[in-house]
C-alpha atoms as a PDB file:
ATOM      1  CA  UNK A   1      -6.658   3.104  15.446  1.00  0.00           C
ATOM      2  CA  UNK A   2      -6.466   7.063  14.427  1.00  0.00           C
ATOM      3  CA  UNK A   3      -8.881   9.074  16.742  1.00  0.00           C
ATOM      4  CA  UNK A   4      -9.342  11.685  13.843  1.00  0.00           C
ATOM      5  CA  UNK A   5     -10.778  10.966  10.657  1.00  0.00           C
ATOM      6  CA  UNK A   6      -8.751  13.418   7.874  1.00  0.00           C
ATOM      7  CA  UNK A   7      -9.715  14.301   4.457  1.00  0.00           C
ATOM      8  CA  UNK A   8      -8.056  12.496   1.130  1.00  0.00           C
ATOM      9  CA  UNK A   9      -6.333  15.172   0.461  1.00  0.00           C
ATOM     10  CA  UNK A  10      -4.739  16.050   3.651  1.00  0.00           C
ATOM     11  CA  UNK A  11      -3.215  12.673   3.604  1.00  0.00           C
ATOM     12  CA  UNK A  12      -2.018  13.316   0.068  1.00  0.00           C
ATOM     13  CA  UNK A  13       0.019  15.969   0.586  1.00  0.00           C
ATOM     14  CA  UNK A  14       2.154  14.536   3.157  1.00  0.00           C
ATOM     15  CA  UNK A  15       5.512  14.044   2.732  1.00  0.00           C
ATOM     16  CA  UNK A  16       5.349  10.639   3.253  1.00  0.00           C
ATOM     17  CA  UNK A  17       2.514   9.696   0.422  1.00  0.00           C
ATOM     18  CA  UNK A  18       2.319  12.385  -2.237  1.00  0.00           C
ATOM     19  CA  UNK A  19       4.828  10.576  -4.343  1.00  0.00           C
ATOM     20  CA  UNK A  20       2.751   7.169  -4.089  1.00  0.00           C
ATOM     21  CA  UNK A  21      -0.650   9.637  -5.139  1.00  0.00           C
ATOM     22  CA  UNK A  22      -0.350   8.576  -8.772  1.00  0.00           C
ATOM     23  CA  UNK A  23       1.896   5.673  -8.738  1.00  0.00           C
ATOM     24  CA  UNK A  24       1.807   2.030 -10.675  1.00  0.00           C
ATOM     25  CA  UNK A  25       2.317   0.987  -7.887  1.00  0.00           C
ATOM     26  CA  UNK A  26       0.013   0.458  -4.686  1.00  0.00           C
ATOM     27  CA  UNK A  27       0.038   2.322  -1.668  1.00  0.00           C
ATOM     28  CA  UNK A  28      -2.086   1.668   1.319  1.00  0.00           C
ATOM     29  CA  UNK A  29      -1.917   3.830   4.608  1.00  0.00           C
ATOM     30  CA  UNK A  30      -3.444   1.797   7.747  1.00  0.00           C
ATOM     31  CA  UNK A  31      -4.079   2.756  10.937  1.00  0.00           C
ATOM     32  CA  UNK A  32      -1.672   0.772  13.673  1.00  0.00           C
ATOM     33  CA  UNK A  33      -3.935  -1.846  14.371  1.00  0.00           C
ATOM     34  CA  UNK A  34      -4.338  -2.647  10.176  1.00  0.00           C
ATOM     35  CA  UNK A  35      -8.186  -3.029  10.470  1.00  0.00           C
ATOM     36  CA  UNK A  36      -8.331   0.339   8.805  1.00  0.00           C
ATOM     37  CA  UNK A  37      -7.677   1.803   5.370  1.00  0.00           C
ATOM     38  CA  UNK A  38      -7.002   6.095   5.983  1.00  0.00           C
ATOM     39  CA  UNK A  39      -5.666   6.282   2.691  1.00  0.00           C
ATOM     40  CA  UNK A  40      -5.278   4.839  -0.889  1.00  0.00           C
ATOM     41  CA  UNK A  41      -4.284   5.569  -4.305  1.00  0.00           C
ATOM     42  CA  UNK A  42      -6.023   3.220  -7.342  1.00  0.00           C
ATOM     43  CA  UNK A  43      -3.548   0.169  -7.109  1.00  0.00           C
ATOM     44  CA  UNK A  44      -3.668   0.283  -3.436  1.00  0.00           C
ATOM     45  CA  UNK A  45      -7.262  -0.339  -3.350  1.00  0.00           C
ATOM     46  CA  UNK A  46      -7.460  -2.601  -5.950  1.00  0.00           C
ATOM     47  CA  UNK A  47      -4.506  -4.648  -4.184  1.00  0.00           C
ATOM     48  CA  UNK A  48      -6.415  -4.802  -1.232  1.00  0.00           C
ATOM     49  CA  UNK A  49      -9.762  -6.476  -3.320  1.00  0.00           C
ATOM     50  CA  UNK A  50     -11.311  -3.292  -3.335  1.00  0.00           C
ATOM     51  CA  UNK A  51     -12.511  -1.950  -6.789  1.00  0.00           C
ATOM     52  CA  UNK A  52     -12.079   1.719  -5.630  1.00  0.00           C
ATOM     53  CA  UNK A  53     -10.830   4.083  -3.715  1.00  0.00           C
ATOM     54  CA  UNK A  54     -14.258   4.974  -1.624  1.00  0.00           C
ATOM     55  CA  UNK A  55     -15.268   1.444  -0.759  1.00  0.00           C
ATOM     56  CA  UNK A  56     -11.284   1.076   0.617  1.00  0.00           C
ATOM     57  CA  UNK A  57     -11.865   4.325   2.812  1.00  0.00           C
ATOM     58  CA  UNK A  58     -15.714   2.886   4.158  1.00  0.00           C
ATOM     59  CA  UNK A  59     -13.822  -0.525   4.891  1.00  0.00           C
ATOM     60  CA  UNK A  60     -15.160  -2.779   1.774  1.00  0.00           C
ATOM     61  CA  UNK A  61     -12.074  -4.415   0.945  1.00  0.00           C
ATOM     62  CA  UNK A  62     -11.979  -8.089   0.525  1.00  0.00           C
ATOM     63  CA  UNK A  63      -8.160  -8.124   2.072  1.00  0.00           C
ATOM     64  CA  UNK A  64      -6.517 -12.102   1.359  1.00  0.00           C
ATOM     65  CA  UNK A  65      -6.371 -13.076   5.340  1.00  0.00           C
ATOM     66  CA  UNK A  66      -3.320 -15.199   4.056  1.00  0.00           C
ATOM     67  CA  UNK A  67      -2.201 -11.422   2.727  1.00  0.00           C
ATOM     68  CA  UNK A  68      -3.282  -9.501   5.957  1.00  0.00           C
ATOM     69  CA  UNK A  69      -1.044 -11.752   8.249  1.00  0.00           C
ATOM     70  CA  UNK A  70       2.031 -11.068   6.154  1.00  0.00           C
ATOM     71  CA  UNK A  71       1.104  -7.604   6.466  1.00  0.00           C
ATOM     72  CA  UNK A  72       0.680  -7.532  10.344  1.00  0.00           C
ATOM     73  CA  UNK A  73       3.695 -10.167  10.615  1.00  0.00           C
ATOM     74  CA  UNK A  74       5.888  -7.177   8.958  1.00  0.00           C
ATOM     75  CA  UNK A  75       4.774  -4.680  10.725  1.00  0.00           C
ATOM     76  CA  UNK A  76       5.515  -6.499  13.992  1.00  0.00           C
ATOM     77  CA  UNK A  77       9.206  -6.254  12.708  1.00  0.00           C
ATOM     78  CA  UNK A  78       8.594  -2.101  12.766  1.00  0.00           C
ATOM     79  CA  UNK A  79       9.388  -2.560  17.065  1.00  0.00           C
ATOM     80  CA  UNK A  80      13.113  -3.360  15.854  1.00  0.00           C
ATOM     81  CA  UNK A  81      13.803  -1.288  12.445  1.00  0.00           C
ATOM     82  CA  UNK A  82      11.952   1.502  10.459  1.00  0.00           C
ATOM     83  CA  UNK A  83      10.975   0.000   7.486  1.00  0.00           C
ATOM     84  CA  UNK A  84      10.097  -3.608   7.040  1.00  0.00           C
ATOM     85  CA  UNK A  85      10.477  -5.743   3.144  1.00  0.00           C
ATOM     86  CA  UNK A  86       8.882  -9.083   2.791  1.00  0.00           C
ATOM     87  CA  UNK A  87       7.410 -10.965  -0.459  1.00  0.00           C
ATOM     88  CA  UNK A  88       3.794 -12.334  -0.485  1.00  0.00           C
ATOM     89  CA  UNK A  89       1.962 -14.086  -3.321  1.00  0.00           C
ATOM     90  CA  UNK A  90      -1.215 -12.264  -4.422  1.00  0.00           C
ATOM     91  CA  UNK A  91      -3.708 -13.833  -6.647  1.00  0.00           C
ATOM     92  CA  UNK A  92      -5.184 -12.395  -9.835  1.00  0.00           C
ATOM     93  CA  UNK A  93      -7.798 -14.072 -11.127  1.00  0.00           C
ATOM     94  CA  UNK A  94      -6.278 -17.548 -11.904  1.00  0.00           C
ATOM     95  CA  UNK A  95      -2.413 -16.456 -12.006  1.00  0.00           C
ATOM     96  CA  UNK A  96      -0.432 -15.968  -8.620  1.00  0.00           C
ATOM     97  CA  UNK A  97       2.651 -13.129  -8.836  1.00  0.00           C
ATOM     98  CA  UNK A  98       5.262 -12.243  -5.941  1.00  0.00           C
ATOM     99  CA  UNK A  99       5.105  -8.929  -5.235  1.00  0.00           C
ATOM    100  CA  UNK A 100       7.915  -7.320  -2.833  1.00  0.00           C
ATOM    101  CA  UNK A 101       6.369  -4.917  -0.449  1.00  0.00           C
ATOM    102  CA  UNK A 102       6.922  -2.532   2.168  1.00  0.00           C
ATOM    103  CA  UNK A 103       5.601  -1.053   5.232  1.00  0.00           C
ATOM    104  CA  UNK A 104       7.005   2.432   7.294  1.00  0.00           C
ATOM    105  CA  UNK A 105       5.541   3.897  10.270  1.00  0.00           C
ATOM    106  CA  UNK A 106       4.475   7.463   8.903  1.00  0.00           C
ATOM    107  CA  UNK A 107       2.680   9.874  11.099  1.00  0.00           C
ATOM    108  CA  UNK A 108      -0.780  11.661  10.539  1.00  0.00           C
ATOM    109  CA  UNK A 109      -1.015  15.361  10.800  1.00  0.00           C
ATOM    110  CA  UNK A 110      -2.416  15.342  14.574  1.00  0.00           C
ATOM    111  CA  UNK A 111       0.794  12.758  15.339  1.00  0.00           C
ATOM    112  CA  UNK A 112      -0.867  10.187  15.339  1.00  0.00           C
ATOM    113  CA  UNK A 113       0.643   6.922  14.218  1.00  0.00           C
ATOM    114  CA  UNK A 114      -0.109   4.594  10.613  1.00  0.00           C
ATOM    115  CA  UNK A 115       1.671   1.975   8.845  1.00  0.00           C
ATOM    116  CA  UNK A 116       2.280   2.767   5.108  1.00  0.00           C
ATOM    117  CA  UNK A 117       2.126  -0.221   2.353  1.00  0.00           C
ATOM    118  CA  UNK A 118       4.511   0.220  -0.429  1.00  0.00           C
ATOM    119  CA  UNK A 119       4.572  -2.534  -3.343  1.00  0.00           C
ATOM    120  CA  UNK A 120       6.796  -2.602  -6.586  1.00  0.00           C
ATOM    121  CA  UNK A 121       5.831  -1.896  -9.271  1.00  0.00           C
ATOM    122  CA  UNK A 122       2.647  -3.272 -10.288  1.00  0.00           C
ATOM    123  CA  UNK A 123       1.335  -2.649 -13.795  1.00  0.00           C
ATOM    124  CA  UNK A 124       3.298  -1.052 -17.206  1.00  0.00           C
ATOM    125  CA  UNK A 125       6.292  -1.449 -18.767  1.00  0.00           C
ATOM    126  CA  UNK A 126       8.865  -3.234 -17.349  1.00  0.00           C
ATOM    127  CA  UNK A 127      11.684  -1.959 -19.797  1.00  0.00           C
ATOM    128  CA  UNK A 128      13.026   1.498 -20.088  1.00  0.00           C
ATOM    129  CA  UNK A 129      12.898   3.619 -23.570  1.00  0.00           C
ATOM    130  CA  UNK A 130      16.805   2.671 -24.003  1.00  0.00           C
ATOM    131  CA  UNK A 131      16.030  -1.245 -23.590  1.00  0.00           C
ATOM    132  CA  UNK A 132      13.427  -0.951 -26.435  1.00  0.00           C
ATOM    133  CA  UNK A 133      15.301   0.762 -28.601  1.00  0.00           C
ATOM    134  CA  UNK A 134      18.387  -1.566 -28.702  1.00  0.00           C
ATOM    135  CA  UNK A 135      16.052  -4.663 -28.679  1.00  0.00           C
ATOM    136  CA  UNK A 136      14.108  -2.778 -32.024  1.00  0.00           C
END
């Protein structure tokens, strides 16, 4: 677990997130032992059941435990490699979707140790500008 508790924003600006800040899709920074959300962006929270940011920070998020051991049983693959890709089914209301994910070992700004959650693509468009075009 992180011994230092660091703003939003110096988490955004690592290298590591600030691309995933404003992204479709969700990204979710844990400490090592994944009973802790450090940081967040708007899909991350919601894909851990959490209907905002804050409440994933203050540890309201109503995580699958189906989802959380195919999170922990990735990152156990981290000892061996340094990134990890797995599939899990996440529910939405009454449809289920696969969702590829992954998880990194980044480190915090005193160096300490998180996993980072990366997903695909979650919401939008699925086609580019080109595909609509030649299908119009």
């Amino acid at each position: 677990m992180a011994q230092v508790q660091y703003p939003y924003l110096d988490l955004t600006v690592l290298p590591d997130i600030r691309a995933h800040a404003i992204s479709a899709s969700a990204a979710v920074l844990f400490d090592t032992d994944l009973s802790q959300v450090l940081w967040a962006n708007g899909e991350g929270a919601n894909y851990i059941g959490s209907p905002a940011i804050r409440q994933a920070l203050e540890g309201r998020m109503s995580i699958n435990p189906a989802m959380l051991r195919q999170i922990k049983t990735a990152a156990e693959r981290l000892e061996t490699r340094g990134e990890a890709t797995a599939i899990m089914r996440v529910r939405r209301g009454f449809k289920t979707r696969l969702i590829n994910f992954t998880i990194s070992h980044t480190t915090l700004p005193g160096g300490e140790h998180a996993y980072l959650l990366l997903t695909e693509r979650l919401h939008g468009r699925r086609h580019t500008k080109a595909d609509m075009v030649k299908a119009a």
